[in-house]
PDB file of N, CA and C in Angstrom:
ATOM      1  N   UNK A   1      58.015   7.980 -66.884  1.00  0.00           N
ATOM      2  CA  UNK A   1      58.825   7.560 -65.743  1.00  0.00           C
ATOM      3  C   UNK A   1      57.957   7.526 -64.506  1.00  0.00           C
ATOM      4  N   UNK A   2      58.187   6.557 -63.646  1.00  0.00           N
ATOM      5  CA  UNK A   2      57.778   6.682 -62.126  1.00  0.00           C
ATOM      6  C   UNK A   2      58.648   6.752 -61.065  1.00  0.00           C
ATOM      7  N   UNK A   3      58.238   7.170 -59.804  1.00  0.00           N
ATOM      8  CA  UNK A   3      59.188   7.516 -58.558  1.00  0.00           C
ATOM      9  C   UNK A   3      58.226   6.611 -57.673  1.00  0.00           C
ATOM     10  N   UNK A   4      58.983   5.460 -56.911  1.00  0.00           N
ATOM     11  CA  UNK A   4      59.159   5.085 -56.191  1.00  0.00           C
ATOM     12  C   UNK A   4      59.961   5.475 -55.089  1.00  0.00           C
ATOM     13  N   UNK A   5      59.200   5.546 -53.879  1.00  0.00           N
ATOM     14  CA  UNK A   5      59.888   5.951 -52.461  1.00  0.00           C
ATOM     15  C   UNK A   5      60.380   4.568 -52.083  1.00  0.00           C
ATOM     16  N   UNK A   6      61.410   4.378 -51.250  1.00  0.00           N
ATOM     17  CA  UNK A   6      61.997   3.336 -50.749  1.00  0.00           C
ATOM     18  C   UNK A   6      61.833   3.367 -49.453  1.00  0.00           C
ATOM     19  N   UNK A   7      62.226   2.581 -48.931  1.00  0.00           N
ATOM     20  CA  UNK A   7      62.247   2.350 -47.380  1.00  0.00           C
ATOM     21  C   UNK A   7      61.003   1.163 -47.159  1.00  0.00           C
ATOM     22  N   UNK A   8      60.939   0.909 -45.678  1.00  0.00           N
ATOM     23  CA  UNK A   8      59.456   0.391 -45.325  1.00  0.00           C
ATOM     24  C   UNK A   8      58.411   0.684 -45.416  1.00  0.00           C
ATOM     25  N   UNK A   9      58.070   1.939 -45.721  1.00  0.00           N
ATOM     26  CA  UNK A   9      57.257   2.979 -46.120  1.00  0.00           C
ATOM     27  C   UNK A   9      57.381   3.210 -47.642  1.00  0.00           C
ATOM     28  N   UNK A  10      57.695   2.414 -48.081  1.00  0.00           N
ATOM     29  CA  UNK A  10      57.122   2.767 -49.905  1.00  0.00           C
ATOM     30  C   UNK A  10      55.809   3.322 -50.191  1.00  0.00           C
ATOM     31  N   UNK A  11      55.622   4.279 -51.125  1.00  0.00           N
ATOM     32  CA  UNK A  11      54.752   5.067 -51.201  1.00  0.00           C
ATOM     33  C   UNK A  11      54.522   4.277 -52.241  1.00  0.00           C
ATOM     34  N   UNK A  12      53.221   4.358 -53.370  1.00  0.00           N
ATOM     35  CA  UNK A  12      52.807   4.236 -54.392  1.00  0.00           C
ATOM     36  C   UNK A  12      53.520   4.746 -55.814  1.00  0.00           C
ATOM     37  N   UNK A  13      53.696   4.187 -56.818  1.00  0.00           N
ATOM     38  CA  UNK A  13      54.306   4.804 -57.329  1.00  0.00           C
ATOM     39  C   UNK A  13      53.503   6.127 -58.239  1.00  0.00           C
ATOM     40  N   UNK A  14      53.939   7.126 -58.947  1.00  0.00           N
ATOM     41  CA  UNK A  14      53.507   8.459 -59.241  1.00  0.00           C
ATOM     42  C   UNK A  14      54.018   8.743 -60.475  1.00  0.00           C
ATOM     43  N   UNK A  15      52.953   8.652 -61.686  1.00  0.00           N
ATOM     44  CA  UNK A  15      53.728   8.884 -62.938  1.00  0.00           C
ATOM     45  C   UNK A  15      54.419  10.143 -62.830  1.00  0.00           C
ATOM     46  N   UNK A  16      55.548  10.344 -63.505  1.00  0.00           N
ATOM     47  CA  UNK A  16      55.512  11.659 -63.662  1.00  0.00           C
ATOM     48  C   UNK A  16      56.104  12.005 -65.057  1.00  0.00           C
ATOM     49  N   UNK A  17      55.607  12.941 -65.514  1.00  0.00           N
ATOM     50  CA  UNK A  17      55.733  13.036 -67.133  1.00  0.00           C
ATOM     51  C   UNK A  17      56.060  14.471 -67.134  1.00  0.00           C
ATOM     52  N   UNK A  18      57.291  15.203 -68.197  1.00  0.00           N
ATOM     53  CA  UNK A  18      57.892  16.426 -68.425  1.00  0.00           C
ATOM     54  C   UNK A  18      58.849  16.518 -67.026  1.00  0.00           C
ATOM     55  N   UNK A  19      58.908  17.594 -66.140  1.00  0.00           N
ATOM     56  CA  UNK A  19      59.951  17.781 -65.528  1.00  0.00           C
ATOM     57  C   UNK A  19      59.191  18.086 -64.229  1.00  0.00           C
ATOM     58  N   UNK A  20      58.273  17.607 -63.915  1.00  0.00           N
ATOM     59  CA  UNK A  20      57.559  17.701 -62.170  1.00  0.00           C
ATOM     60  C   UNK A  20      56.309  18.702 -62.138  1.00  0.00           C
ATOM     61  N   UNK A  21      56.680  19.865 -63.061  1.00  0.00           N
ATOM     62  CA  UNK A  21      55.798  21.127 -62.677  1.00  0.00           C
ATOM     63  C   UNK A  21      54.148  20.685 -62.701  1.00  0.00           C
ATOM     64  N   UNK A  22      53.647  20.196 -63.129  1.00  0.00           N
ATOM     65  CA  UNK A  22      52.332  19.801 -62.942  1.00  0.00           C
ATOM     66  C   UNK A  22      52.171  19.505 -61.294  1.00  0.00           C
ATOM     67  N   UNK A  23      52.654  18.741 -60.682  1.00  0.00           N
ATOM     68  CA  UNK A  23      52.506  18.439 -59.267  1.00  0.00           C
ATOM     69  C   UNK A  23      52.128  19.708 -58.610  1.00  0.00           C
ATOM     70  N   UNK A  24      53.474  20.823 -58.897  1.00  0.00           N
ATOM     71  CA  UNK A  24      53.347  22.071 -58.017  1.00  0.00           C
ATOM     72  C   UNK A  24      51.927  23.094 -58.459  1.00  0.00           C
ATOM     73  N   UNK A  25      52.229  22.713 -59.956  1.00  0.00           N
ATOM     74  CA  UNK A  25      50.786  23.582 -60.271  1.00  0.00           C
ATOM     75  C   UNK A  25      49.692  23.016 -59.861  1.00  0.00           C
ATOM     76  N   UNK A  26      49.150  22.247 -59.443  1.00  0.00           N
ATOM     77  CA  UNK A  26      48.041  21.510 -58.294  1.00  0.00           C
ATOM     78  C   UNK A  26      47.885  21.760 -56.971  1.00  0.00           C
ATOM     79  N   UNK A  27      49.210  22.173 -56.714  1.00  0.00           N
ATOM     80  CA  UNK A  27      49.402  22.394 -54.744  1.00  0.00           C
ATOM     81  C   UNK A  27      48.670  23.820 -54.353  1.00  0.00           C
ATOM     82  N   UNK A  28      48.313  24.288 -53.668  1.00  0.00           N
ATOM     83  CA  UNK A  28      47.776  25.201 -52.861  1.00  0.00           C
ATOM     84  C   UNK A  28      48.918  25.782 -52.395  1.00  0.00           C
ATOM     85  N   UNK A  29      48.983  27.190 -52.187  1.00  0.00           N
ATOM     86  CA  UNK A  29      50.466  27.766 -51.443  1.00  0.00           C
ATOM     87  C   UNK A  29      50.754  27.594 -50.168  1.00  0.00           C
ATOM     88  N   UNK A  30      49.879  27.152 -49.460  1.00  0.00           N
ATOM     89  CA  UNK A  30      50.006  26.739 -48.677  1.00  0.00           C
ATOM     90  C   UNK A  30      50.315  25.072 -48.108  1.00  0.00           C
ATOM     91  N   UNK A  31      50.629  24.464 -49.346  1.00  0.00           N
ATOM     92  CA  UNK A  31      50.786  23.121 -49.399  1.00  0.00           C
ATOM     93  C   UNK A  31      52.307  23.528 -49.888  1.00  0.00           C
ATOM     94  N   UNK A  32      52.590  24.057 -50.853  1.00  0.00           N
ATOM     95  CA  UNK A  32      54.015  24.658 -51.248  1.00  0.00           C
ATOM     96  C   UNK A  32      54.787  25.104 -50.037  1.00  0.00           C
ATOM     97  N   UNK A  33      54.100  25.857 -49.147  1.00  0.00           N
ATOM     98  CA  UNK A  33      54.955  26.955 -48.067  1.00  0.00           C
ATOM     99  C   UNK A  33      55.199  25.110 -47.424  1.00  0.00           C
ATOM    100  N   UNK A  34      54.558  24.917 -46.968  1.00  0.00           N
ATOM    101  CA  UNK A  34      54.664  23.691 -45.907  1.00  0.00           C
ATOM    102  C   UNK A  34      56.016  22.827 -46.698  1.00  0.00           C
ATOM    103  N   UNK A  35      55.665  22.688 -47.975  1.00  0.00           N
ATOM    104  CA  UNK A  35      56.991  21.766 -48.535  1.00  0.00           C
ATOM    105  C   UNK A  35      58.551  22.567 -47.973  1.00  0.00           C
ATOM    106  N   UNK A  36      58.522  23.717 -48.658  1.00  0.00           N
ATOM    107  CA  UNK A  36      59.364  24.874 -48.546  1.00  0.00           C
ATOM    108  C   UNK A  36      60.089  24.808 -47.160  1.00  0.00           C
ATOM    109  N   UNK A  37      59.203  25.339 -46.063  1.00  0.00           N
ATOM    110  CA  UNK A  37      59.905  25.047 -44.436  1.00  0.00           C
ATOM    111  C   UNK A  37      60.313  22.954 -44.665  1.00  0.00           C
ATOM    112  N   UNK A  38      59.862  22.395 -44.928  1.00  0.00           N
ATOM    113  CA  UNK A  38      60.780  20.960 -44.503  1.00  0.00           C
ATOM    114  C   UNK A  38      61.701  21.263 -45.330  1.00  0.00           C
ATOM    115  N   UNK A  39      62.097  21.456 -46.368  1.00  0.00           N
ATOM    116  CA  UNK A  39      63.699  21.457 -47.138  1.00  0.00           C
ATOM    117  C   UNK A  39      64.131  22.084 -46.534  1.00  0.00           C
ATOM    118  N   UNK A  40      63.664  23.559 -46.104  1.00  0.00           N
ATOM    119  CA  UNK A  40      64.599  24.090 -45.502  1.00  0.00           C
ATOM    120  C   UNK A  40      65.245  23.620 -44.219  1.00  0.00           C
ATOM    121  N   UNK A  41      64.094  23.336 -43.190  1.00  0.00           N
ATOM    122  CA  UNK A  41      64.814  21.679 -42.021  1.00  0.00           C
ATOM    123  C   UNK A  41      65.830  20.939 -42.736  1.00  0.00           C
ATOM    124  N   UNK A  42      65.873  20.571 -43.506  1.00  0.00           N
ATOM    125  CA  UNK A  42      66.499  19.622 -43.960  1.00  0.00           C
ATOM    126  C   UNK A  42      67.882  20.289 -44.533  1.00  0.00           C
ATOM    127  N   UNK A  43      68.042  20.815 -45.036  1.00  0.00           N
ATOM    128  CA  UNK A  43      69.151  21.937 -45.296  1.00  0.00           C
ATOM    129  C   UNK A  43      70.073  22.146 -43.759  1.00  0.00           C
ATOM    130  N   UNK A  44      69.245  22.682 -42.806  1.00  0.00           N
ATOM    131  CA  UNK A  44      69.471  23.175 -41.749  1.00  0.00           C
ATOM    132  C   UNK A  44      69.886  21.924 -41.315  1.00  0.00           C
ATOM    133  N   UNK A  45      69.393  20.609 -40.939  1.00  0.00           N
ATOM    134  CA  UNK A  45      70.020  19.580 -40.417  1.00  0.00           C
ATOM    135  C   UNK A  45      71.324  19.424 -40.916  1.00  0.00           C
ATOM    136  N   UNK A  46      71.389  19.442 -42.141  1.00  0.00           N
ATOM    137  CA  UNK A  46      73.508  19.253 -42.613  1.00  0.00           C
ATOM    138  C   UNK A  46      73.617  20.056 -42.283  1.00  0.00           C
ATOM    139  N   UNK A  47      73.234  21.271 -42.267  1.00  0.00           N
ATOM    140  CA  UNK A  47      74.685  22.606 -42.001  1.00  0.00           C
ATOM    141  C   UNK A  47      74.933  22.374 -40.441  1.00  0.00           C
ATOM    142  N   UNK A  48      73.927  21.603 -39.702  1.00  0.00           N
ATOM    143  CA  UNK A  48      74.301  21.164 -38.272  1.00  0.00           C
ATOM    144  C   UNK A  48      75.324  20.362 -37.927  1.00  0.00           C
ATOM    145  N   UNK A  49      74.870  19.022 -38.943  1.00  0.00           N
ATOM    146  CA  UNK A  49      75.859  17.871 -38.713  1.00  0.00           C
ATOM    147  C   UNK A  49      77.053  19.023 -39.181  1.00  0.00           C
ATOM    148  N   UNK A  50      77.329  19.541 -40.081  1.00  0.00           N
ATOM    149  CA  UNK A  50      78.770  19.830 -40.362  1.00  0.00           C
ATOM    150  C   UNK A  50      79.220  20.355 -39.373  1.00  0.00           C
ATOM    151  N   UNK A  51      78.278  21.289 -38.531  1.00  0.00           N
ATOM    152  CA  UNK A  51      79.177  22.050 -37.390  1.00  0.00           C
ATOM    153  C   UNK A  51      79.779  21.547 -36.290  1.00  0.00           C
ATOM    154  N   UNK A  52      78.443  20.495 -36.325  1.00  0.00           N
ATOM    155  CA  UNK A  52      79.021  19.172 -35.024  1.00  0.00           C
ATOM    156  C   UNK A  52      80.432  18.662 -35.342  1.00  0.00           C
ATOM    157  N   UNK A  53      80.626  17.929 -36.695  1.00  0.00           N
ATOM    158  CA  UNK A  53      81.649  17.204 -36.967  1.00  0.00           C
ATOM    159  C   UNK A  53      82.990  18.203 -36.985  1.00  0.00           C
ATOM    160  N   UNK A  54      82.485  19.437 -37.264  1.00  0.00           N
ATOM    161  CA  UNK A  54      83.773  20.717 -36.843  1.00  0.00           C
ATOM    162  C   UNK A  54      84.196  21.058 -35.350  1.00  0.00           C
ATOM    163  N   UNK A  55      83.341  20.434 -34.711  1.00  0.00           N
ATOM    164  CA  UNK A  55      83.987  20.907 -33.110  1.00  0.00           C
ATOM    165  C   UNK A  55      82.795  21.830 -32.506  1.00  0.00           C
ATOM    166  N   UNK A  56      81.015  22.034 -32.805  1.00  0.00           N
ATOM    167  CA  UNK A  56      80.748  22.392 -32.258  1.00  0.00           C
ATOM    168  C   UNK A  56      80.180  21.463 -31.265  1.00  0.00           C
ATOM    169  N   UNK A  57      79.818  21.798 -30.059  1.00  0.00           N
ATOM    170  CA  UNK A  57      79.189  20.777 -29.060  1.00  0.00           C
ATOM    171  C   UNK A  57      77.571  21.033 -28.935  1.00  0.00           C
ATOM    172  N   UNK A  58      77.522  22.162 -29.242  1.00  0.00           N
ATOM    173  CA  UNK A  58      75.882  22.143 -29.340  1.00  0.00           C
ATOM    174  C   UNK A  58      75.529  23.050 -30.842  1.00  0.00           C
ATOM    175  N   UNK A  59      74.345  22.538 -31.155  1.00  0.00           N
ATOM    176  CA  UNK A  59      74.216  23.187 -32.627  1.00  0.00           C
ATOM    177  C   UNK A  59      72.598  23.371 -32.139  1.00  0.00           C
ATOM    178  N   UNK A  60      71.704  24.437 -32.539  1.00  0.00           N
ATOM    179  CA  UNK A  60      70.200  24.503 -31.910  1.00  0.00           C
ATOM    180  C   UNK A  60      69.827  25.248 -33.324  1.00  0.00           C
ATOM    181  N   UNK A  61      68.735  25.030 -33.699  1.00  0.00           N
ATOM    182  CA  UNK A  61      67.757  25.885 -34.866  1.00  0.00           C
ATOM    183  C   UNK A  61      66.429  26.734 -33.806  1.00  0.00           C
ATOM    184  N   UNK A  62      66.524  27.937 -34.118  1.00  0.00           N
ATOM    185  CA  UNK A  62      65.166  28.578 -33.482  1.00  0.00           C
ATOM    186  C   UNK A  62      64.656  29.202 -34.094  1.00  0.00           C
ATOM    187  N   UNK A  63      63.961  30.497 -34.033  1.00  0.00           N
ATOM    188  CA  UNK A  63      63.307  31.269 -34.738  1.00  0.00           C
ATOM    189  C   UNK A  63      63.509  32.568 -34.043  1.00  0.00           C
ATOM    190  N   UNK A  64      63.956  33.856 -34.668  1.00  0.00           N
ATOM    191  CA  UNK A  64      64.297  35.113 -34.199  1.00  0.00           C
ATOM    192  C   UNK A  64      63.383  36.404 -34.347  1.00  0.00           C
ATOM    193  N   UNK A  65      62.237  36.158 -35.057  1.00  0.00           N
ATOM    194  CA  UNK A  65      61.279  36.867 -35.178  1.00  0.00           C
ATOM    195  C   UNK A  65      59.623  35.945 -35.806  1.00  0.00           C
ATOM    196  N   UNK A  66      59.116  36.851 -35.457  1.00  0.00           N
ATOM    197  CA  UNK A  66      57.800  36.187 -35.795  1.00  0.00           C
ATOM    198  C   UNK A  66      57.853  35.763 -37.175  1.00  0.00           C
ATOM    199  N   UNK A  67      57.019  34.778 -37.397  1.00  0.00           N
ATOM    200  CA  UNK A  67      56.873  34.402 -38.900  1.00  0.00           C
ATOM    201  C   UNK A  67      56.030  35.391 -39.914  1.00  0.00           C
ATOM    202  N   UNK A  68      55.360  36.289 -39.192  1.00  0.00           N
ATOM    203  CA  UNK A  68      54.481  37.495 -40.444  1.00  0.00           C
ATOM    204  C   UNK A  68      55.690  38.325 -40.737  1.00  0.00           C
ATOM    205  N   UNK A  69      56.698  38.628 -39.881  1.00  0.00           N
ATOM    206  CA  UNK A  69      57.353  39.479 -40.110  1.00  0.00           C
ATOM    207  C   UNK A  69      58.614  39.039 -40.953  1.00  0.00           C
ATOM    208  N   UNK A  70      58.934  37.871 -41.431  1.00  0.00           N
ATOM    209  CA  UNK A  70      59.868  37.616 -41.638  1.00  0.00           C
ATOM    210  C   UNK A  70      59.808  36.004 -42.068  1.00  0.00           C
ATOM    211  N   UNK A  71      59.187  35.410 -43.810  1.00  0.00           N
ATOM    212  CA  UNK A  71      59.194  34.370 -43.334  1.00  0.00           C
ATOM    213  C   UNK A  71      60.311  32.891 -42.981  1.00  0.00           C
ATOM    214  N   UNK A  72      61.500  33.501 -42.945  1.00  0.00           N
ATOM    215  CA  UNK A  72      62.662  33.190 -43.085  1.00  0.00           C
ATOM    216  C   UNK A  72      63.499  33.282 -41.938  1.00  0.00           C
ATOM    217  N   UNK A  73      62.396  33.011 -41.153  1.00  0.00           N
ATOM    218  CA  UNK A  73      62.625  33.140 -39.416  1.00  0.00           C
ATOM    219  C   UNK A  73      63.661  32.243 -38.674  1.00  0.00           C
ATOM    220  N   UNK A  74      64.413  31.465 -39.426  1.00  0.00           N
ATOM    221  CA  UNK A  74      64.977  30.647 -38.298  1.00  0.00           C
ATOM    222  C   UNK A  74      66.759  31.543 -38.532  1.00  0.00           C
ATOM    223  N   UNK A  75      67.120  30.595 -37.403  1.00  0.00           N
ATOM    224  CA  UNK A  75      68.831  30.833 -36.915  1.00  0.00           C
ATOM    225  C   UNK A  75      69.454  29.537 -36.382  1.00  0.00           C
ATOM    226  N   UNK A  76      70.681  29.421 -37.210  1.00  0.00           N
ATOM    227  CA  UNK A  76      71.217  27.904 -36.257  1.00  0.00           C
ATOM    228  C   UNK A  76      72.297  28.722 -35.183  1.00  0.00           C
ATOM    229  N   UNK A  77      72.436  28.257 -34.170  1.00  0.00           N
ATOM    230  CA  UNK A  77      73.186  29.123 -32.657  1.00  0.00           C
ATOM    231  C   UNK A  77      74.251  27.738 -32.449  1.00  0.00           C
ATOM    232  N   UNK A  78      74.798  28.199 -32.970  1.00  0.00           N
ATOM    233  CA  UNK A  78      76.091  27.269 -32.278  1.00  0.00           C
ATOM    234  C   UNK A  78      77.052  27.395 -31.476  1.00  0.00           C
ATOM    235  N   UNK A  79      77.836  26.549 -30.745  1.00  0.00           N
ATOM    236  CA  UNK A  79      78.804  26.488 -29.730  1.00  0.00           C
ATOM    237  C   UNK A  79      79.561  26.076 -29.921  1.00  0.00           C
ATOM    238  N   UNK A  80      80.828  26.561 -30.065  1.00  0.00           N
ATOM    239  CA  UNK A  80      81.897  25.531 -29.656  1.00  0.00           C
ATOM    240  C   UNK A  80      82.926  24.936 -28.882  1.00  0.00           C
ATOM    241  N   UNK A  81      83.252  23.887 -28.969  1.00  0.00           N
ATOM    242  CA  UNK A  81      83.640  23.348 -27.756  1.00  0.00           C
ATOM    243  C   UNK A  81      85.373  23.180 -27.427  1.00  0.00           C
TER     244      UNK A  81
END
């Protein structure tokens, strides 16, 4: 099988054979951590939109402690209106 990205930005396509794990076993953990924080953005962006579409008026993502200490640093702060 191959994966094609869509958009205007089509990427190349990327065999991929069994169920992905070869990709990750190639990455550096630090190529992993980096994947890891964007899903988690991305996670965090819906649980935003949902709050918006619930009546909050402001929805913000920050970070509440340093990242050595905690790497699971963020907080969404919401308001409602």
């Amino acid at each position: 099988a191959t994966h094609t990205a869509g958009g205007d930005h089509a990427a190349p396509a990327v065999p991929l054979t069994g169920d992905g794990d070869e990709i990750f076993r190639t990455m550096g953990w630090v190529q992993k951590r980096a994947i890891g924080r964007r899903c988690k953005a991305l996670i965090d962006a819906g649980r935003a939109d949902f709050l918006r579409r619930r009546g909050f008026v402001s929805v913000a993502r920050g970070t509440y402690c340093d990242e050595a200490v905690s790497p699971e640093n963020w907080v969404l702060v919401g308001v409602r209106g």
